[in-house]
Protein backbone atom coordinates (compact mmCIF):
# COMPACT_ATOMS: atom_id res chain seq x y z
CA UNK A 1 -216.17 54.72 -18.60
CA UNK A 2 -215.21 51.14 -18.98
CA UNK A 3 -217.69 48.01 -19.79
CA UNK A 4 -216.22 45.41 -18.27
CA UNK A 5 -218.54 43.60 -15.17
CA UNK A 6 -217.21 40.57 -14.67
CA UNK A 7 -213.79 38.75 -15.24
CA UNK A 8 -212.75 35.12 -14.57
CA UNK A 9 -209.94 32.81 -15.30
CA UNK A 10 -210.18 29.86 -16.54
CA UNK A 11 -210.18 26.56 -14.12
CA UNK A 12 -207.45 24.62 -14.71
CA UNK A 13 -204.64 27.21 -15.48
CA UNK A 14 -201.45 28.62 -14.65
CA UNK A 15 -197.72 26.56 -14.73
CA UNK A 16 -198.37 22.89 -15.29
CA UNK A 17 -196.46 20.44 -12.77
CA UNK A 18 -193.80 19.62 -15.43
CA UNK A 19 -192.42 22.90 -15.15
CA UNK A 20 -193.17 23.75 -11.31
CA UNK A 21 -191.10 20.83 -10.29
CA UNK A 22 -188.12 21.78 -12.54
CA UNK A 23 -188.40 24.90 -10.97
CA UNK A 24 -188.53 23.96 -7.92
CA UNK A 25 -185.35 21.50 -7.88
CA UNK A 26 -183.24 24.28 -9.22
CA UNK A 27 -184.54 26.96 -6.72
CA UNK A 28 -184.15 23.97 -4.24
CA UNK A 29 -180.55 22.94 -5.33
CA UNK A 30 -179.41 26.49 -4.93
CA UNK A 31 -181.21 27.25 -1.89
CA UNK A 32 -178.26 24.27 -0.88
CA UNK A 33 -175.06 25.83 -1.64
CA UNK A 34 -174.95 24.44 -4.84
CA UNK A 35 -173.97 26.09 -8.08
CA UNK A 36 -176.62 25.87 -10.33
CA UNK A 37 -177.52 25.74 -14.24
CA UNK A 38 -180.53 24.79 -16.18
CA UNK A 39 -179.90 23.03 -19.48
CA UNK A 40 -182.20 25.71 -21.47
CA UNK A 41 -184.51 27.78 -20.00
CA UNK A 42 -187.05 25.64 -17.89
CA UNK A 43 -189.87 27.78 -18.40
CA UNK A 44 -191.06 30.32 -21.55
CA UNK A 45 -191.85 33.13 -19.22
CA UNK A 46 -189.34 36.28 -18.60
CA UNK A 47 -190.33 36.80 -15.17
CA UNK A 48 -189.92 33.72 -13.80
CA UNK A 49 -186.09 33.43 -15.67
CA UNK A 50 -185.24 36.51 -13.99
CA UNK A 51 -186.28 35.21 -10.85
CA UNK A 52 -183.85 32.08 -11.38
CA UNK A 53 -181.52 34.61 -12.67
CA UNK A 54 -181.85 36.81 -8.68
CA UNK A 55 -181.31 33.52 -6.90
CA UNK A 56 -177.66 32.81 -8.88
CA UNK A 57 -179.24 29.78 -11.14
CA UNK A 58 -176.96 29.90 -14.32
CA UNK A 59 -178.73 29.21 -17.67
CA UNK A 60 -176.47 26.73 -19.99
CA UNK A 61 -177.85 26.38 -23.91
CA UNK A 62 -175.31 23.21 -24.04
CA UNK A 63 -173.23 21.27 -21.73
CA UNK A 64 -170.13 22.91 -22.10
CA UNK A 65 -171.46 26.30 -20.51
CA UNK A 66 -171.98 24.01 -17.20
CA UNK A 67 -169.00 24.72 -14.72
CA UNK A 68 -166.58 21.54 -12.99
CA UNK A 69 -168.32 20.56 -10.01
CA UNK A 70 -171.82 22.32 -10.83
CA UNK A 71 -175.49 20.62 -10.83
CA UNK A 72 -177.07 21.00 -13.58
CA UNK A 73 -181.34 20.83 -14.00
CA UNK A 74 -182.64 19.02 -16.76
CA UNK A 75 -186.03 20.98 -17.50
CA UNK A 76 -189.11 19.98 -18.06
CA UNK A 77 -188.78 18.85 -22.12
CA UNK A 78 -186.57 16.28 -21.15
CA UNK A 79 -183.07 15.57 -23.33
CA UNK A 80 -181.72 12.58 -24.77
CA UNK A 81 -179.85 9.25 -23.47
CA UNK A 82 -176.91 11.44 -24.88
CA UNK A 83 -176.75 14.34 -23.06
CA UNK A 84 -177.05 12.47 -20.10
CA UNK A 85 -174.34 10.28 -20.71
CA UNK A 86 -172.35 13.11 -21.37
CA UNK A 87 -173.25 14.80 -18.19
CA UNK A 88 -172.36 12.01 -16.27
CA UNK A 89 -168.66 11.93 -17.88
CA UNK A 90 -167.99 15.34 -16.97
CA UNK A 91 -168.60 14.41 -12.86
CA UNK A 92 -171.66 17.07 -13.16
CA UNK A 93 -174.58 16.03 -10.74
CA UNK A 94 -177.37 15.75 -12.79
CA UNK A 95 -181.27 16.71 -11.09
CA UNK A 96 -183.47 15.38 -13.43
CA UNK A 97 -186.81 17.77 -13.70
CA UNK A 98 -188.00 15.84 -16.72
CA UNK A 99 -191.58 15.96 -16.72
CA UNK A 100 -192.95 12.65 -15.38
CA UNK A 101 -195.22 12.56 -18.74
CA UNK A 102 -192.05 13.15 -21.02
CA UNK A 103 -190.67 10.10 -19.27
CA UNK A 104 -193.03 8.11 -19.80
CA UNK A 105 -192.91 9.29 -23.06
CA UNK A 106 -189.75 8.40 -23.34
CA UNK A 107 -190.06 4.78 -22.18
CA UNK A 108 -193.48 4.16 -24.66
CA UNK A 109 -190.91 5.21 -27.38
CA UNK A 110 -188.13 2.61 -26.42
CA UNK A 111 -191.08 0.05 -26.34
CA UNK A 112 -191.78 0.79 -29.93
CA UNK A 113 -187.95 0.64 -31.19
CA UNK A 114 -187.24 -2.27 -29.50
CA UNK A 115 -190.72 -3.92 -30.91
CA UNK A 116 -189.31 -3.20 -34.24
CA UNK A 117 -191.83 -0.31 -35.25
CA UNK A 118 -191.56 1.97 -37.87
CA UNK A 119 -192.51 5.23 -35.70
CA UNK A 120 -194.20 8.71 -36.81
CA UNK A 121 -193.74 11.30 -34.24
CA UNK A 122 -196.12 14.11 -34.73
CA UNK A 123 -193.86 17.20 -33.29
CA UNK A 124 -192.63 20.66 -34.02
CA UNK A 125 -188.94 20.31 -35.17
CA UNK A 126 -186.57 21.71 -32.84
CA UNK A 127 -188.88 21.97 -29.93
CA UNK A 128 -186.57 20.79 -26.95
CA UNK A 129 -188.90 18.35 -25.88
CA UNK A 130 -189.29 16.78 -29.88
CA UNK A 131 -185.28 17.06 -29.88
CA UNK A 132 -185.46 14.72 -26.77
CA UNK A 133 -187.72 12.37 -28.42
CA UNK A 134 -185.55 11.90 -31.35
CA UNK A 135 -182.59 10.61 -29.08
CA UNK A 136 -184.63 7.28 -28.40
CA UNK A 137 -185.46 6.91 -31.80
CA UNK A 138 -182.82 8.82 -34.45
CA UNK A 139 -184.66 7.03 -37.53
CA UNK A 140 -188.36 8.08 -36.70
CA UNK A 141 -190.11 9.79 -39.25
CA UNK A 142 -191.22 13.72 -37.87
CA UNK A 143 -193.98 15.67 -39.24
CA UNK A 144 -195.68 18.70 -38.12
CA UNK A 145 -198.63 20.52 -40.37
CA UNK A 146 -200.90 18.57 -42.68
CA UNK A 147 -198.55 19.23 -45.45
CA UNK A 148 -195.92 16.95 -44.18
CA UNK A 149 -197.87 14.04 -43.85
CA UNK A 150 -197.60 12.92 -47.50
CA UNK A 151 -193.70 12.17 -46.73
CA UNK A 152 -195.21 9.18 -44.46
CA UNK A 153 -194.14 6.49 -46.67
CA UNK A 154 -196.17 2.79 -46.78
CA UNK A 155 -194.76 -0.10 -44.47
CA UNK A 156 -196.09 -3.17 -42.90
CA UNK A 157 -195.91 -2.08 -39.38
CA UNK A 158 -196.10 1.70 -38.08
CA UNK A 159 -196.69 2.85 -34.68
CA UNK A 160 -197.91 6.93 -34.11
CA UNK A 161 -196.82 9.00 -31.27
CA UNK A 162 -196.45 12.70 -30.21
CA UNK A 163 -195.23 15.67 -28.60
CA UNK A 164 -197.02 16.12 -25.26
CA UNK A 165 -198.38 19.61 -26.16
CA UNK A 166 -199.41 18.77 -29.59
CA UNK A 167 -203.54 19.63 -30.25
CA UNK A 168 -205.46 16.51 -29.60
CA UNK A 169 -207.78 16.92 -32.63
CA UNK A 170 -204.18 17.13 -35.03
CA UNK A 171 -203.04 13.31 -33.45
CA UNK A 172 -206.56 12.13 -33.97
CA UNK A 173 -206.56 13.42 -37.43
CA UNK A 174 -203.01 11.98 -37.93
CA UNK A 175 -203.76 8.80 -37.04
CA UNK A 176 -206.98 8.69 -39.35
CA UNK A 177 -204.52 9.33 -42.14
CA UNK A 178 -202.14 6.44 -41.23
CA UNK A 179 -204.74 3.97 -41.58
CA UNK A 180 -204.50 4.06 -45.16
CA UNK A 181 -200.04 4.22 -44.47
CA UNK A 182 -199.69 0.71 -43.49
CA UNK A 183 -201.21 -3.18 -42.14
CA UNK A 184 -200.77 -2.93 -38.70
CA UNK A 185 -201.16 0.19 -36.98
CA UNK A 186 -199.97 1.00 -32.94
CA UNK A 187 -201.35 4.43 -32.11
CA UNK A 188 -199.73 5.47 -28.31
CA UNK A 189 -201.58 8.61 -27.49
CA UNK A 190 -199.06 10.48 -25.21
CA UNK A 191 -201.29 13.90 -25.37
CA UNK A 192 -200.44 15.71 -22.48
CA UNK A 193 -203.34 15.07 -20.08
CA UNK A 194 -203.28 18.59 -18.23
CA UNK A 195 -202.72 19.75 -21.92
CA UNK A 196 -205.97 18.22 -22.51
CA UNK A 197 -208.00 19.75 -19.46
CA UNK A 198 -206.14 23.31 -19.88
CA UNK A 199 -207.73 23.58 -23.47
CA UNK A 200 -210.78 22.29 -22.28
CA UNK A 201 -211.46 24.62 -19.79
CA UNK A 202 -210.17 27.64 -21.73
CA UNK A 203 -212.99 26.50 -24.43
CA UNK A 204 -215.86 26.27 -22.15
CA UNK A 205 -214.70 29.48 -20.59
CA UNK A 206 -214.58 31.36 -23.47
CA UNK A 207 -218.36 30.39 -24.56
CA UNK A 208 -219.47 32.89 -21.41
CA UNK A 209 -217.67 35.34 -22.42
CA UNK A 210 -217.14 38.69 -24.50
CA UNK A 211 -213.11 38.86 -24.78
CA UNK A 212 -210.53 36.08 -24.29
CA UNK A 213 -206.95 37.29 -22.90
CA UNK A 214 -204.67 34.51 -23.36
CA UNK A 215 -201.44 34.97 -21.04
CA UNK A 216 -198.50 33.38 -22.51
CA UNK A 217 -194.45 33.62 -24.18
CA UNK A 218 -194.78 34.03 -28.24
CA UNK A 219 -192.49 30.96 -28.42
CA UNK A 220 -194.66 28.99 -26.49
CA UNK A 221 -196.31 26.33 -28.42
CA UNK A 222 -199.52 25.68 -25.75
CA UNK A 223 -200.11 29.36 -25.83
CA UNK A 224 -200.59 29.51 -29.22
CA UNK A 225 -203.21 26.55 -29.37
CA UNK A 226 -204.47 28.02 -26.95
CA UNK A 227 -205.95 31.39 -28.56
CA UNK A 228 -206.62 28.92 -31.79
CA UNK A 229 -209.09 27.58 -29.84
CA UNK A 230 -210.55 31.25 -28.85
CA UNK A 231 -210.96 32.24 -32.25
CA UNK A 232 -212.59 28.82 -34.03
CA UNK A 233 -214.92 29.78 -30.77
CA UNK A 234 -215.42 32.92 -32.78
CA UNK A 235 -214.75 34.71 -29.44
CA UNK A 236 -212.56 37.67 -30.05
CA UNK A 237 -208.90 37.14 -28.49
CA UNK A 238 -206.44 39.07 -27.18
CA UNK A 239 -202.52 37.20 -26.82
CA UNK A 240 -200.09 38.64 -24.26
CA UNK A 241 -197.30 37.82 -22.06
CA UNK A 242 -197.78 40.38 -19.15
CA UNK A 243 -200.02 43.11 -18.20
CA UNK A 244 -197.71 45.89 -19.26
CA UNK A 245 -199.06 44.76 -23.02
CA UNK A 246 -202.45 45.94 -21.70
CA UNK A 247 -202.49 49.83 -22.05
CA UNK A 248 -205.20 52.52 -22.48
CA UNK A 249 -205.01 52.14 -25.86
CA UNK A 250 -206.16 48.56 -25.87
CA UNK A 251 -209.22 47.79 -27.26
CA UNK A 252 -211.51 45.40 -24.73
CA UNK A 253 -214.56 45.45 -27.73
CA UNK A 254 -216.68 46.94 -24.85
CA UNK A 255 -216.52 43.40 -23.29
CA UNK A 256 -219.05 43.07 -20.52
CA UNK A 257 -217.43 39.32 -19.44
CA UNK A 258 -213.93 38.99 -19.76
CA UNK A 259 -211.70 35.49 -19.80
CA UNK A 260 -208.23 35.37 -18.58
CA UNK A 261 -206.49 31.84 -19.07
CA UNK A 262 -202.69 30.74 -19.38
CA UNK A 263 -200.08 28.96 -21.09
CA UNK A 264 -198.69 26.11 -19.21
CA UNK A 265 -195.63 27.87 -18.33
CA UNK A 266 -197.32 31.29 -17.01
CA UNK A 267 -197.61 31.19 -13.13
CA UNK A 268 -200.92 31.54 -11.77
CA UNK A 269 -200.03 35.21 -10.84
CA UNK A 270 -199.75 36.83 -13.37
CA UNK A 271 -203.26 35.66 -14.71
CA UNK A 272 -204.33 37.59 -11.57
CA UNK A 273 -202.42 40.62 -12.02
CA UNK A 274 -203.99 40.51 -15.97
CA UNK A 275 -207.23 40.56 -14.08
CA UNK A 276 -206.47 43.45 -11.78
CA UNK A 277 -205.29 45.55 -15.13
CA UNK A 278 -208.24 44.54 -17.06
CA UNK A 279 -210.23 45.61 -14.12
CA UNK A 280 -208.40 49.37 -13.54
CA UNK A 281 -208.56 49.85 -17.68
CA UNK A 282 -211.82 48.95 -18.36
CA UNK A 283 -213.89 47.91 -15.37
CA UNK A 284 -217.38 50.00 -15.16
CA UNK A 285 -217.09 51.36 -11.81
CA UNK A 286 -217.46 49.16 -9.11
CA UNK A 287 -215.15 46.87 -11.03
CA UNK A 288 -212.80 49.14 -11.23
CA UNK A 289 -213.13 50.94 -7.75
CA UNK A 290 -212.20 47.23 -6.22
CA UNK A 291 -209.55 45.97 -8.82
CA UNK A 292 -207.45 44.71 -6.19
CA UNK A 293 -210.12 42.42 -4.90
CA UNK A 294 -211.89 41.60 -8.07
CA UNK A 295 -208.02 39.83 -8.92
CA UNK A 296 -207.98 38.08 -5.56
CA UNK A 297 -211.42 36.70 -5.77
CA UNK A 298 -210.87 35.78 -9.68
CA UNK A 299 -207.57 33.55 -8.71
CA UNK A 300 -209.31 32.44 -5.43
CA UNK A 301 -212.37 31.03 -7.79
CA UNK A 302 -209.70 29.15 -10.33
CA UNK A 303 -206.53 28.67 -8.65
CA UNK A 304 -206.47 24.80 -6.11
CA UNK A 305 -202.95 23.35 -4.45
CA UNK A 306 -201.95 21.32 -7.97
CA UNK A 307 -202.16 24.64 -10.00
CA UNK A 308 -199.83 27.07 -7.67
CA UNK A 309 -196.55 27.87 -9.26
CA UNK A 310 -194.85 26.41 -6.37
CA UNK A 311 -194.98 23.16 -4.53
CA UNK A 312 -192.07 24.67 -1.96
CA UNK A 313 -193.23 24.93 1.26
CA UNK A 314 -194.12 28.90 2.18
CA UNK A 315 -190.65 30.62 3.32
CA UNK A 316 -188.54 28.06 1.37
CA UNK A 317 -185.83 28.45 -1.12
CA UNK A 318 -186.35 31.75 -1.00
């Protein structure tokens, strides 16, 4: 007999409208006759590549996988002044689904180059959306963990800026640390804002309850803040990225409220079809009697227009 009696997701959840809109162009750009790409995969979640994959959108890891003639999606992470250039050689038509944040981003970091700035950008090397960054401003100094930020060396004027997705409490400990760097300090706080609310809600959400199932892709940066945050709660935490992980074997630490919440590329969806699982594996027995409708009225409670994994209108691109 199970424990669980109650299980909710989190608020403010599900794909973020960086990635829904990059989505959406490409679904909508095929649903046109047009052959396809996305530079990179627009979204860390396996379902919703292979449901690009069913429609005919073509991934592309570079430029040169991108066919005569084709359009091409730029995803969410943005790219640099490079690539775009480049694309625009070839004769590809670019759609541009760079995250309206990212390009703003983008412009805050021309501000500081052209103000003569030496610029810190707190980032995960590599990360697509960090590579981006980097094309606006090749000689800016990147760090990551606390252990990097000794390389920050001393100059007269520094300006501090991040990744999008980067934890709010890291920047703010950053830029406490570049005080002591340099004269004049210029601190441009690009922190994702739905980044901000996302881990906000997940907190308060998991101080009601037993369990925390975070719903995510392991290479998704968000995600993994995301069950940090669970466990400094010193709520126990489970990380997944679909309900097949969840199994009979799993062990729900006879949870009486679970918490379901999402990285900000995991459609709204699946959260609910976490909750349904949860509900059939370890639901006492009403819970788990009415699985189905336990799911529908967990998304119904956290799911509003802004956080559906689609914007399309119902029937379209399809």
């Amino acid at each position: 007999m199970g424990t669980v009696e109650q299980i909710v997701i989190a608020r403010r959840t599900g794909v973020c409208y960086g990635v829904r809109e990059a989505i959406d162009k490409a679904k909508s750009a095929r649903a046109e006759g047009k052959r396809t790409h996305t530079l990179g995969h627009v979204v860390h979640n396996e379902g919703l590549i292979a449901d690009l994959r069913e429609r005919g959108i073509e991934n592309a890891e570079t430029l040169d996988d991108v066919h005569e003639g084709a359009a091409v999606v730029i995803r969410a992470h943005g790219v640099t002044p490079e690539v775009l250039e480049r694309a625009g050689a070839r004769g590809l038509e670019v759609i541009d689904g760079t995250c309206t944040w990212v390009t703003q981003e983008h412009r805050e970091l021309q501000r500081l180059v052209d103000d003569g700035y030496d610029i810190v950008l707190l980032g995960t090397p590599h990360h697509p959306e960090v590579v981006g960054l980097l094309g606006f401003a090749p000689d800016a100094i990147l760090v990551d963990e606390e252990e990097d930020w000794v390389k920050i060396p001393r100059r007269k004027r520094m300006a501090l800026i991040t990744q999008s997705t980067q934890p709010p409490w890291k920047f703010e400990r950053l830029a406490a640390f570049m005080v002591s760097r340099c004269h004049e300090l210029k601190v441009v706080n690009t922190v994702c804002p739905v980044t901000i609310r996302r881990q906000e809600d997940t907190l308060e959400t998991a101080r009601n309850v037993d369990l925390m199932i975070v719903v995510g892709g392991t290479r998704s940066a968000n995600t993994r803040e995301l069950t940090r945050l669970c466990e400094i709660n010193g709520t126990p935490v489970l990380q997944i990225e679909s309900p097949r992980e969840l199994t009979e074997s799993t062990d729900f630490k006879q949870a009486k409220r679970v918490g379901v919440t999402g990285g900000t590329s995991t459609p709204i969806e699946d959260l609910a079809a976490v909750v349904e699982r949860v509900a059939l594996l370890a639901g006492v027995g009403p819970v788990h009697a009415a699985a189905s409708e336990v799911a529908r009225m967990a998304l119904a409670e956290a799911a509003t227009p802004q956080y559906r994994t689609t914007s399309l209108p119902v029937g379209s691109a399809q």
